[in-house]
C-alpha atoms as a PDB file:
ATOM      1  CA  UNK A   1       4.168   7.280  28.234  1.00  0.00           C
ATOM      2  CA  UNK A   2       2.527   8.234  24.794  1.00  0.00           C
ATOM      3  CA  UNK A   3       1.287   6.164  22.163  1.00  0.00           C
ATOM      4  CA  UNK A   4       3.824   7.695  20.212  1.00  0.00           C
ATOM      5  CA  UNK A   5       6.473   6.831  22.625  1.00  0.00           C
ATOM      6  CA  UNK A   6       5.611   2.826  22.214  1.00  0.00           C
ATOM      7  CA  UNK A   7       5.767   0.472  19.782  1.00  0.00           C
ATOM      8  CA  UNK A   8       3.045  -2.252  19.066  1.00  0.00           C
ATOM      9  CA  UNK A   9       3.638  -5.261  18.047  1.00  0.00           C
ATOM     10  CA  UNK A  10       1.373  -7.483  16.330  1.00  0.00           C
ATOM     11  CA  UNK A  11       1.269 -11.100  18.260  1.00  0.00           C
ATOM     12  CA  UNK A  12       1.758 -13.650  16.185  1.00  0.00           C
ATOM     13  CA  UNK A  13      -0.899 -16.475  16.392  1.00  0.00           C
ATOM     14  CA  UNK A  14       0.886 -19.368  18.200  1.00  0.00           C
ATOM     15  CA  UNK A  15       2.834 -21.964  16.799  1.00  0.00           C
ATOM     16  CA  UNK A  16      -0.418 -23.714  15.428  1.00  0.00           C
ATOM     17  CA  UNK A  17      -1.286 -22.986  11.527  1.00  0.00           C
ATOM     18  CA  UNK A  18      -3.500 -19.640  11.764  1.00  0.00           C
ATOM     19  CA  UNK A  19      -6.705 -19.076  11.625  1.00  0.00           C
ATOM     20  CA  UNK A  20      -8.828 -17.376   8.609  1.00  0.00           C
ATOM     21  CA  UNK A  21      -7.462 -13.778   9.214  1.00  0.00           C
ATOM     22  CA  UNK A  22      -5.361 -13.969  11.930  1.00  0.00           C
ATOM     23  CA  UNK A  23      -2.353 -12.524  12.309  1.00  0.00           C
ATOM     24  CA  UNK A  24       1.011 -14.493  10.786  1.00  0.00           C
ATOM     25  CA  UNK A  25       3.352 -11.866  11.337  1.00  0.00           C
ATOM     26  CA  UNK A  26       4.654  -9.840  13.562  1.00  0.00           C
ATOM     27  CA  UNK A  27       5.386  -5.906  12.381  1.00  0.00           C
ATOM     28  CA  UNK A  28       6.976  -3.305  14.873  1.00  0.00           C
ATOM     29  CA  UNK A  29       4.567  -0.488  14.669  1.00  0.00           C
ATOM     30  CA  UNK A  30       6.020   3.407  15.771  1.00  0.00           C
ATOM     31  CA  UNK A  31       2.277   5.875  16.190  1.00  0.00           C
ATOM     32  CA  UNK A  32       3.861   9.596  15.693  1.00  0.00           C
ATOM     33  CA  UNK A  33       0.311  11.495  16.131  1.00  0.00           C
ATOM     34  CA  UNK A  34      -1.178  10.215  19.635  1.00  0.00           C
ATOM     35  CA  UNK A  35      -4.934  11.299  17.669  1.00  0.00           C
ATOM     36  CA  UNK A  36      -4.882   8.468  14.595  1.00  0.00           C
ATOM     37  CA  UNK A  37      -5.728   5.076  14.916  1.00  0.00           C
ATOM     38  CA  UNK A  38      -3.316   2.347  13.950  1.00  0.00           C
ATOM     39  CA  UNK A  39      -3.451   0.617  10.665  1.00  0.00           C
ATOM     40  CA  UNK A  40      -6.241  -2.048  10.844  1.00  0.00           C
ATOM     41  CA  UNK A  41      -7.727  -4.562   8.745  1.00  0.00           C
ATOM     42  CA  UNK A  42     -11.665  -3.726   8.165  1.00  0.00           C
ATOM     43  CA  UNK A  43     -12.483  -7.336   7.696  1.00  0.00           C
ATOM     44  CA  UNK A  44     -10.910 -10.943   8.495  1.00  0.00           C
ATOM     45  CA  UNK A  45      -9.127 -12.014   5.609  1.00  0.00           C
ATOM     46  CA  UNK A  46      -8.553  -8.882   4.009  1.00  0.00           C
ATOM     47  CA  UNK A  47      -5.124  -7.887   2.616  1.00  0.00           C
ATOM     48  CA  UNK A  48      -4.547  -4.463   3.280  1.00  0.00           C
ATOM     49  CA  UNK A  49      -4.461  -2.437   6.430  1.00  0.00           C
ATOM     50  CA  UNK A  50      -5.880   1.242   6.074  1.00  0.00           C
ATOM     51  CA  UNK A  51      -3.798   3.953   6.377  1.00  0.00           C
ATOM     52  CA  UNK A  52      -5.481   7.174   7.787  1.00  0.00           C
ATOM     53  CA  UNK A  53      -4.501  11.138   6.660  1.00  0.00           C
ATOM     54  CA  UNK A  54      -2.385  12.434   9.344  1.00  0.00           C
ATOM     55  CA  UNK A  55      -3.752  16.204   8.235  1.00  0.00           C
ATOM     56  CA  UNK A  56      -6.782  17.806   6.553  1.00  0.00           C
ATOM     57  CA  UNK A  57      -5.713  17.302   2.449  1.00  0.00           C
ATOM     58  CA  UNK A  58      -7.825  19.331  -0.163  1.00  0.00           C
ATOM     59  CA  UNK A  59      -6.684  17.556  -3.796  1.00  0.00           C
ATOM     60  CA  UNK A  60      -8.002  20.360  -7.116  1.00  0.00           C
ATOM     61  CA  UNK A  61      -8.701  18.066 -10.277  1.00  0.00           C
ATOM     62  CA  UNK A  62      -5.675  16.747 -11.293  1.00  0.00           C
ATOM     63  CA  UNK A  63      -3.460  18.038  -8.005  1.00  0.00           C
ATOM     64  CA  UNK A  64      -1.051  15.070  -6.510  1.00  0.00           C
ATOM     65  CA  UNK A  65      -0.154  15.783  -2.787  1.00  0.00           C
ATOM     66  CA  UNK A  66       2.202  13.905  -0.870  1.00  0.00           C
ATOM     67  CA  UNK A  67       0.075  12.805   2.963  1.00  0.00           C
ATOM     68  CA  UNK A  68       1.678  12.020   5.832  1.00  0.00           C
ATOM     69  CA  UNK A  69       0.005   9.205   7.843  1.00  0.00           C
ATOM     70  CA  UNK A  70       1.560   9.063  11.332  1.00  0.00           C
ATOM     71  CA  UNK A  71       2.746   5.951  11.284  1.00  0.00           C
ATOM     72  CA  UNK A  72       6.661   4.291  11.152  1.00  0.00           C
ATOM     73  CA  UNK A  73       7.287   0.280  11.061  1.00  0.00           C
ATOM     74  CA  UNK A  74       9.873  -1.483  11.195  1.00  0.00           C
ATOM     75  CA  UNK A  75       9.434  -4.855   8.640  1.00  0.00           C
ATOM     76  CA  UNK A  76      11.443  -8.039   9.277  1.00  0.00           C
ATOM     77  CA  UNK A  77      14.153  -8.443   6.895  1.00  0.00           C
ATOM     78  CA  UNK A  78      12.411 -10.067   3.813  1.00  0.00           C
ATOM     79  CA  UNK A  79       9.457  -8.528   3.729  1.00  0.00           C
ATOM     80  CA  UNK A  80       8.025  -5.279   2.315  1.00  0.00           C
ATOM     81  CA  UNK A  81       5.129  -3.127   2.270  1.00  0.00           C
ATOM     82  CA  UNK A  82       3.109  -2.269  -0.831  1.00  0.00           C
ATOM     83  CA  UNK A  83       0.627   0.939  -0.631  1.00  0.00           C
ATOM     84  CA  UNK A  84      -1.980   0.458  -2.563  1.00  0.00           C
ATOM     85  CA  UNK A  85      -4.721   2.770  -3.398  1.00  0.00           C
ATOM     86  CA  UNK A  86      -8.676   2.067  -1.768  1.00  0.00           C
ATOM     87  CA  UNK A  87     -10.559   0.720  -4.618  1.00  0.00           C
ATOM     88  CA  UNK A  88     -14.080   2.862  -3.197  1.00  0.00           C
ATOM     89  CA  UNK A  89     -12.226   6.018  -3.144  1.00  0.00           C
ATOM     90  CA  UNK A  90     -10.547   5.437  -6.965  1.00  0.00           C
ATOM     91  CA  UNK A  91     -14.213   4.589  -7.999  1.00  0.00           C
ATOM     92  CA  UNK A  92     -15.941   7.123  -6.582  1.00  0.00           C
ATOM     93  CA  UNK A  93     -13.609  10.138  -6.569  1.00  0.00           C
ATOM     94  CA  UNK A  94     -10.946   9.259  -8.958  1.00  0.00           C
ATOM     95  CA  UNK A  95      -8.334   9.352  -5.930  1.00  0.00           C
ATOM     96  CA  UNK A  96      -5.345   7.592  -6.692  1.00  0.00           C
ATOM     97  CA  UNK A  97      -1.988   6.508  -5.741  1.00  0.00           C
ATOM     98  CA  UNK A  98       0.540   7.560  -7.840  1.00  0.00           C
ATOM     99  CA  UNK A  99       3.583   4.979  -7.345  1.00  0.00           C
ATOM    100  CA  UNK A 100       1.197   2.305  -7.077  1.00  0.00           C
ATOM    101  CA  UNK A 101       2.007   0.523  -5.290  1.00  0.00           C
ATOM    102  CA  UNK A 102       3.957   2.475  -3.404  1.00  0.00           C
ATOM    103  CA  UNK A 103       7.205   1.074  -1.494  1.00  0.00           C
ATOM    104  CA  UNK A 104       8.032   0.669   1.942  1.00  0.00           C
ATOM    105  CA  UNK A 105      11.208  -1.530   2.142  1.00  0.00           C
ATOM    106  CA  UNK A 106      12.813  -3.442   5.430  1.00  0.00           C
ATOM    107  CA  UNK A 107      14.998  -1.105   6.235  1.00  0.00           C
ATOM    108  CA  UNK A 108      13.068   1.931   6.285  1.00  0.00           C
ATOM    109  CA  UNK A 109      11.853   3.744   9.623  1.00  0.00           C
ATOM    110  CA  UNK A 110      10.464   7.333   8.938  1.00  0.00           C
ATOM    111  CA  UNK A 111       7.073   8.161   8.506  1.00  0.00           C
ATOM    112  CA  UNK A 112       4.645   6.406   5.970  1.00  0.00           C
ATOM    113  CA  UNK A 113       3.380   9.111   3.157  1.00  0.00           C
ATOM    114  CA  UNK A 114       1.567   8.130   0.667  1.00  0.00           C
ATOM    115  CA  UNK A 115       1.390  10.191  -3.258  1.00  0.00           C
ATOM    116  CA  UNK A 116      -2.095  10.962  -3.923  1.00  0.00           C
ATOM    117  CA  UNK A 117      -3.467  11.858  -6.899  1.00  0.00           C
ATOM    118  CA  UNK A 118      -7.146  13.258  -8.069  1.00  0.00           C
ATOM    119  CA  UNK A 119      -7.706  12.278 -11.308  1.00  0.00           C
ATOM    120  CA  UNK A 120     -11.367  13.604 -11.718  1.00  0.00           C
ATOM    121  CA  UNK A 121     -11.390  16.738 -14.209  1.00  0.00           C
ATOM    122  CA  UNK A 122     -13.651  18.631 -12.633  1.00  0.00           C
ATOM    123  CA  UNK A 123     -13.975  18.157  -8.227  1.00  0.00           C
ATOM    124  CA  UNK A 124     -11.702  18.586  -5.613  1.00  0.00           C
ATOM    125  CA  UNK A 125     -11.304  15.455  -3.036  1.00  0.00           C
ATOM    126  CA  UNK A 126     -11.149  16.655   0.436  1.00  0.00           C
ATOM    127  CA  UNK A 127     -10.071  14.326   2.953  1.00  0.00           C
ATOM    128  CA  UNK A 128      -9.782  15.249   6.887  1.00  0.00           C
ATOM    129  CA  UNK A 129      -7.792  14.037   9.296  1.00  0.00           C
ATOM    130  CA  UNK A 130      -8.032  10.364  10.226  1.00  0.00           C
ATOM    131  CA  UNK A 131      -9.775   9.484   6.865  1.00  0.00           C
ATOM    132  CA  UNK A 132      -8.402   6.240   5.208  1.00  0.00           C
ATOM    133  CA  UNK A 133      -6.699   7.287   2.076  1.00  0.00           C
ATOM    134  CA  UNK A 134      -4.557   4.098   1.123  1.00  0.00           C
ATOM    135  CA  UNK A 135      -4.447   0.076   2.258  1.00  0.00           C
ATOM    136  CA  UNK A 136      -0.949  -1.260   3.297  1.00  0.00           C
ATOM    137  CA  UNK A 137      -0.573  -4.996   1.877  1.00  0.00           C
ATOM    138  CA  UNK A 138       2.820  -6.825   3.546  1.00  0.00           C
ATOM    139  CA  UNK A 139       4.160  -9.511   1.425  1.00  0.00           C
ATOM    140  CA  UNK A 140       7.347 -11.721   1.467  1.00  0.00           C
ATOM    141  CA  UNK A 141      10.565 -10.319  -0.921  1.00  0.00           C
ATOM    142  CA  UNK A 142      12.398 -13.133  -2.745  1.00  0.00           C
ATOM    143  CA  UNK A 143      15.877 -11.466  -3.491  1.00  0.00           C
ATOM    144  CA  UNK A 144      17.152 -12.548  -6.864  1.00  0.00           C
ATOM    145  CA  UNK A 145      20.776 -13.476  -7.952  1.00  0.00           C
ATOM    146  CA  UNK A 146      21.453 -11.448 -11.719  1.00  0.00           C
ATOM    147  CA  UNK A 147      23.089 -14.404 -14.073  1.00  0.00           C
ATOM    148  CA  UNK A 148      24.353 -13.313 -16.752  1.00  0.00           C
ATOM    149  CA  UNK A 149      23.647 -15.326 -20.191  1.00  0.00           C
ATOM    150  CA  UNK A 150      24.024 -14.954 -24.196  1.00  0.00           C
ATOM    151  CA  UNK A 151      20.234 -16.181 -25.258  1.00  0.00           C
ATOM    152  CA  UNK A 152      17.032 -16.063 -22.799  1.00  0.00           C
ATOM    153  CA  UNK A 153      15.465 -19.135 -22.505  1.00  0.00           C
ATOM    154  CA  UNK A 154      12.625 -19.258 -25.027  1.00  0.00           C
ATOM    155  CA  UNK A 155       8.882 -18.542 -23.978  1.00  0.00           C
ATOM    156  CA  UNK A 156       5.472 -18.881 -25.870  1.00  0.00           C
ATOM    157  CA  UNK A 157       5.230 -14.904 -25.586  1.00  0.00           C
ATOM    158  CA  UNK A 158       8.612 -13.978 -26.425  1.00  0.00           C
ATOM    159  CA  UNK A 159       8.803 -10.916 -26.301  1.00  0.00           C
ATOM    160  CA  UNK A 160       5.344  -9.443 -26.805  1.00  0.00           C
ATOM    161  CA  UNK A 161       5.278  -6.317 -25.281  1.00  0.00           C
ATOM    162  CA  UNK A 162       2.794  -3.894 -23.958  1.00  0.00           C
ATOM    163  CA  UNK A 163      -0.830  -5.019 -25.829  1.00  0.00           C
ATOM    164  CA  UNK A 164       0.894  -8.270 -27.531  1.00  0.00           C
ATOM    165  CA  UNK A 165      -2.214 -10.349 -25.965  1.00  0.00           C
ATOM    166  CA  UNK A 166      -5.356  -8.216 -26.956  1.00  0.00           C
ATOM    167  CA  UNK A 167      -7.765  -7.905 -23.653  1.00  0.00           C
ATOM    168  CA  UNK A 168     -10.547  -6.013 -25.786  1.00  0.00           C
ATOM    169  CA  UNK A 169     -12.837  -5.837 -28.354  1.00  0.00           C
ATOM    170  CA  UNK A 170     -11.957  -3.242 -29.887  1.00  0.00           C
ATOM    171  CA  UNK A 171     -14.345  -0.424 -31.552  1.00  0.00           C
ATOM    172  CA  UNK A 172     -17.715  -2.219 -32.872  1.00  0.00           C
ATOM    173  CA  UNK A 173     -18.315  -2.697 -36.507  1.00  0.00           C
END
């Protein structure tokens, strides 16, 4: 049997609270390219899993390119995956995600792809097989009920929109 013929599953850590980075959750995991390694966190406590390039990508300034990554889940009811960009690769290549974060609901099974973008003006990203090109955060959905009302209740905001709060200084005088 394959890799790709078996699904992992992440053990959860006992009935005892976890420890710093271990594993509280446990994710059916589907490998559909025998050659890529699984998603893995680089360091204890970190967030997101990387996701590798499932083929060899070249990305021209300003190019988006949809990457296959070789991997299928299958999340527990009530949870989802976000797919976030890597923060190295925005900073030092301008590669982004475009939906970030992208989506991966419960009930999805197909393979993982993830919208990259290069926003640099000038050089093309290349990325090769098995390179990580995104980080996969899983985090717990609360499903809200729609009630309808006449008035919102009132906030200290209101509703400020997009720049209502500042953030900068502004051109100097």
């Amino acid at each position: 049997m394959t890799v790709s013929d078996e699904i992992a599953t992440v053990s959860l850590a006992g009935t005892a609270a976890p420890t710093y980075g271990s594993p509280t959750l446990q994710v059916q995991l589907k490998m559909l390219d025998d050659g890529l390694e699984a998603p893995s966190y680089a360091h204890p406590g970190d967030a997101g899993a990387d996701l590798r390039a499932r083929v060899d990508v070249v990305l021209e300034p300003g190019e988006r390119k949809l990457v296959p990554t070789g991997v299928s889940i299958a999340l527990p009811d009530g949870f989802v995956a976000l797919i976030h960009p890597r923060s190295g690769l925005a900073t030092k290549h301008g590669l982004t995600v475009v939906n970030a974060p992208g989506t991966v609901d419960a009930g999805y099974r197909g393979e993982i792809a993830v919208t990259l973008l290069n926003t640099d003006k000038d050089q093309a990203i290349e990325l090769r097989r098995g390179d990580r090109i995104a980080q996969m955060v899983i985090q717990r959905v609360e499903y809200a009920q729609f009630v309808a009302v006449e008035e919102l209740s009132e906030s200290v905001r209101g509703a400020g929109g997009f720049g209502s709060t500042g953030g900068f200084a502004g051109p100097a005088a």
